[in-house]
Protein backbone atom coordinates (compact mmCIF):
# COMPACT_ATOMS: atom_id res chain seq x y z
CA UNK A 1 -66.45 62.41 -5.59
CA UNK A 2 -63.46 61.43 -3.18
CA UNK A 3 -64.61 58.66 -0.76
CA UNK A 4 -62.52 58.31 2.56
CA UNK A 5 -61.46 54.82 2.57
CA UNK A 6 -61.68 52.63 6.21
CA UNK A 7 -58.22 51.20 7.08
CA UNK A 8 -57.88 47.97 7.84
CA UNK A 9 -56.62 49.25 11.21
CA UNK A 10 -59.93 51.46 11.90
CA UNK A 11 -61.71 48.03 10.43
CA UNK A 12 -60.51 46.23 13.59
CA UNK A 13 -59.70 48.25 16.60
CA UNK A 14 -63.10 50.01 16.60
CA UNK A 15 -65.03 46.68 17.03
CA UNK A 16 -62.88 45.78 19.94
CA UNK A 17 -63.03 49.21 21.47
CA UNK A 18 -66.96 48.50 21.47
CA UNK A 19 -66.50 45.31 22.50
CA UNK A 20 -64.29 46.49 25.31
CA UNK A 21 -67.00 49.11 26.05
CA UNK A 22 -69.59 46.92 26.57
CA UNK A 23 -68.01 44.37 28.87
CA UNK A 24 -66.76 47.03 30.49
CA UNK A 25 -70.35 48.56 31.40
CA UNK A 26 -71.54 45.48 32.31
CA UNK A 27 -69.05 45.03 34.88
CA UNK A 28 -69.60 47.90 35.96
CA UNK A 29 -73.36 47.29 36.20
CA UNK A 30 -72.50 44.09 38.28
CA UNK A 31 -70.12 45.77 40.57
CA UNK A 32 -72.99 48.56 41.04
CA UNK A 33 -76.16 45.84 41.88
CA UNK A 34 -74.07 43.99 44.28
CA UNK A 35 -72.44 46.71 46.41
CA UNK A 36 -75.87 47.97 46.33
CA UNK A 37 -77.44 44.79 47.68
CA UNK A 38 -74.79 44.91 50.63
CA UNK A 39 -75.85 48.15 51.22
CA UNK A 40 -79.17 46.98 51.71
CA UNK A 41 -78.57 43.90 53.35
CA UNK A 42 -75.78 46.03 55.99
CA UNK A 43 -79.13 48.44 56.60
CA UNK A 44 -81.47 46.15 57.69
CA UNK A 45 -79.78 42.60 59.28
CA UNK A 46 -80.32 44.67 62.55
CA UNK A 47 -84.16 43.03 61.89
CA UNK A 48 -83.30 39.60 61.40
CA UNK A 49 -82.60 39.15 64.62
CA UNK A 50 -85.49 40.53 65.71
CA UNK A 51 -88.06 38.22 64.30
CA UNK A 52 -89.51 41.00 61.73
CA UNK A 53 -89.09 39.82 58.23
């Protein structure tokens, strides 16, 4: 049986490509939630100066 061997350069730019991955969707995820809350916030500040809460 042949077994593919891992390089040592497989061995260490695939955890950082995760790594990247992941801080990459959660920036992402940030930049999503808080354009989204100005969104919201931009739809109805038309009401806070109306007394309606």
């Amino acid at each position: 049986m042949n077994k593919k061997k891992v390089g040592p350069f497989a061995k260490t730019i695939l955890p950082i490509i995760g790594a990247v991955l992941i801080v990459a969707g959660a920036v992402a995820y940030i930049c999503l939630k808080l354009a989204d809350e100005f969104r919201y916030n931009e739809k109805w500040k038309d009401y806070d100066e109306c007394g309606m809460n």
